[in-house]
Protein backbone atom coordinates (compact mmCIF):
# COMPACT_ATOMS: atom_id res chain seq x y z
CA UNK A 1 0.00 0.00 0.00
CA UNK A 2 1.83 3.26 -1.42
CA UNK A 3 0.09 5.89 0.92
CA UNK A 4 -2.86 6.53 3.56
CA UNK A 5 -5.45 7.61 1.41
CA UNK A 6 -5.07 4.32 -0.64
CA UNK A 7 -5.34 2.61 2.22
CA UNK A 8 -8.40 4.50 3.91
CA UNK A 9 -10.29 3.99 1.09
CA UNK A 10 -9.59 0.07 1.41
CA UNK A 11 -10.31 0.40 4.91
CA UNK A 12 -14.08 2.10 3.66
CA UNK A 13 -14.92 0.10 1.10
CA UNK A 14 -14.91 -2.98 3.27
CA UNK A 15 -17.39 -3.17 6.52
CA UNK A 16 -15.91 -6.52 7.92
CA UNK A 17 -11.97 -6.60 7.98
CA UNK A 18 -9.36 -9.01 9.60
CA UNK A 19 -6.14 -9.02 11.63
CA UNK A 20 -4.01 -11.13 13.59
CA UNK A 21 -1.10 -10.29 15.78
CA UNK A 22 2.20 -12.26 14.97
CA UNK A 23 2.19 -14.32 11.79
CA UNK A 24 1.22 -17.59 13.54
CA UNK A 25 -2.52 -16.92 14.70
CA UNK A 26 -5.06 -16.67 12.53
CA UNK A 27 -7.11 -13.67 10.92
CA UNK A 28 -9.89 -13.17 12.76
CA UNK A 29 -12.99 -10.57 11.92
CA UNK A 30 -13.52 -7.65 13.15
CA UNK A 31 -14.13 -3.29 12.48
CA UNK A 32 -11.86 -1.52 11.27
CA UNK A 33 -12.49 2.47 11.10
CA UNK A 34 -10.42 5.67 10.06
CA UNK A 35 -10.09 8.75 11.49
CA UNK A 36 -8.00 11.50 10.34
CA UNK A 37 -5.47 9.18 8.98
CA UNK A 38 -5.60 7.17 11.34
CA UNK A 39 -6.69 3.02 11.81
CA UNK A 40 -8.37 1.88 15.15
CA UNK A 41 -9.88 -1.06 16.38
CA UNK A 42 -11.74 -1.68 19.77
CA UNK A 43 -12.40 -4.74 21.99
CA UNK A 44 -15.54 -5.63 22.70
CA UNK A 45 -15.34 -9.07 24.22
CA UNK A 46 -12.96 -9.24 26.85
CA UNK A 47 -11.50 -12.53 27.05
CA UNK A 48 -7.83 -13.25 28.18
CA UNK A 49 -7.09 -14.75 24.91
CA UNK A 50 -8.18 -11.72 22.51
CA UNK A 51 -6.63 -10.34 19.66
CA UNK A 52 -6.26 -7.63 21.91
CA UNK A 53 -4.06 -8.91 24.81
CA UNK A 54 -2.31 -11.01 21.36
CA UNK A 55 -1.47 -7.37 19.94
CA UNK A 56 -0.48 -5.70 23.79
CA UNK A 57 2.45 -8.62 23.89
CA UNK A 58 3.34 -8.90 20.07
CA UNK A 59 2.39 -5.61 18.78
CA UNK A 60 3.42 -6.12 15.36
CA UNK A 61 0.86 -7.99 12.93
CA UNK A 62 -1.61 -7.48 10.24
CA UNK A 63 -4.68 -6.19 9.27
CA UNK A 64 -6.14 -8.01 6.20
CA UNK A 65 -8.67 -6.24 3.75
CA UNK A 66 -9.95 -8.28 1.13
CA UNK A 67 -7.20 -10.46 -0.44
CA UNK A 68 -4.68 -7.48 0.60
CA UNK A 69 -2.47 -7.89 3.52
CA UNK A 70 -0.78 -4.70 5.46
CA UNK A 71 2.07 -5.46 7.91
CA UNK A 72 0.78 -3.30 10.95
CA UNK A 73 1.86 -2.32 14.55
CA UNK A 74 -1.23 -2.69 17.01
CA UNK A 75 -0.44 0.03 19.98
CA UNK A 76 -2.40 1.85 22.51
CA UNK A 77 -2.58 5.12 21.27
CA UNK A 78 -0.38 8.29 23.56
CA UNK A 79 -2.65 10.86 22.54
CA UNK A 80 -5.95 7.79 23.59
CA UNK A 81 -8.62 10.51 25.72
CA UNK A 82 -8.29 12.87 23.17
CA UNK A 83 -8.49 10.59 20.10
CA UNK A 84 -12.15 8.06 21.27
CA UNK A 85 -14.51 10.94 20.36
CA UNK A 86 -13.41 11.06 17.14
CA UNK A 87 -13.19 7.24 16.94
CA UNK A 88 -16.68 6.60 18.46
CA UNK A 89 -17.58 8.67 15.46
CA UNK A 90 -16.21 7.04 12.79
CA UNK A 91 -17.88 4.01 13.97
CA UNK A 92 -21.27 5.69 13.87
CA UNK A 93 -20.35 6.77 10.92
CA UNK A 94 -19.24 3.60 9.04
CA UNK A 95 -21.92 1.07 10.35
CA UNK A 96 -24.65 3.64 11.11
CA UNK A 97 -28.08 2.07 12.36
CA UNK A 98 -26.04 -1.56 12.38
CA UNK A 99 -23.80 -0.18 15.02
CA UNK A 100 -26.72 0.87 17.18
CA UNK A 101 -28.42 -2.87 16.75
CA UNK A 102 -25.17 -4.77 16.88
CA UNK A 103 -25.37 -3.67 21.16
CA UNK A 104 -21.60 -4.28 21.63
CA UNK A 105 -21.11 -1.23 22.48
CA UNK A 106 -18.24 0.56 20.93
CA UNK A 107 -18.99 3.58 22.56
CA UNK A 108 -18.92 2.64 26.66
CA UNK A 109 -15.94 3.78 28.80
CA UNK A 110 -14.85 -0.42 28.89
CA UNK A 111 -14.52 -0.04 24.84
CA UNK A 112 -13.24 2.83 24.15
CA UNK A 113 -10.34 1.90 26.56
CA UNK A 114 -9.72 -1.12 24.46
CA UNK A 115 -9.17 1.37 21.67
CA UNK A 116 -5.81 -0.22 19.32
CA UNK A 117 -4.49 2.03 16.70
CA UNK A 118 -3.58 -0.11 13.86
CA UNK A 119 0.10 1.59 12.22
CA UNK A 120 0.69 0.71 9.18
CA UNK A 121 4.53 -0.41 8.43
CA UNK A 122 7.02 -0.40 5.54
């Protein structure tokens, strides 16, 4: 992927995306959303064994879109209160009255804690 904008509109034109931390576990599903340039993923089931904790111990994996695969780093973002208003809206944005019905909520204090920037790497 040559640049961001490519890559956001990948990120857009797909609702249902994948990653995996490592290169050994599997892809598994799960939203994607961009905001200002930026890739995010929350948690919303909070097991032990999530891609989440996966990405806290081996940040670096990937996020698949389609039959394209981007070699990403999966970090807690610094700038994190600042940035989950803006995420929370991109959701909304993205999945719209699915997001509502889907009741995992992206949008409680638990979630939006769980918020994982997705970096893309060289």
């Amino acid at each position: 992927m040559n640049n961001i904008k490519e890559l956001t509109e990948l990120v857009n034109s797909y609702r249902v995306h994948q990653v995996r931390s490592g290169t050994k576990h599997r892809f598994i599903d799960i939203s994607i959303v961009e905001s200002n340039g930026r890739f995010f993923v929350r948690q919303y089931k909070f097991g032990k064994g999530s891609w989440y904790h996966a990405f806290l111990s081996e940040p670096n994996g990937e996020m698949k879109l389609g039959d394209i695969i981007i070699k990403v780093k999966g970090v807690v973002p610094e700038d994190l209160d600042a940035i989950n208003k803006s995420v929370t809206c991109a959701f909304w944005k993205k999945y719209h009255i699915i997001y509502a019905l889907m009741k995992l909520g992206f949008n409680t204090a638990k979630h939006e804690a769980s918020t994982l920037e997705l970096v893309p790497q060289p």
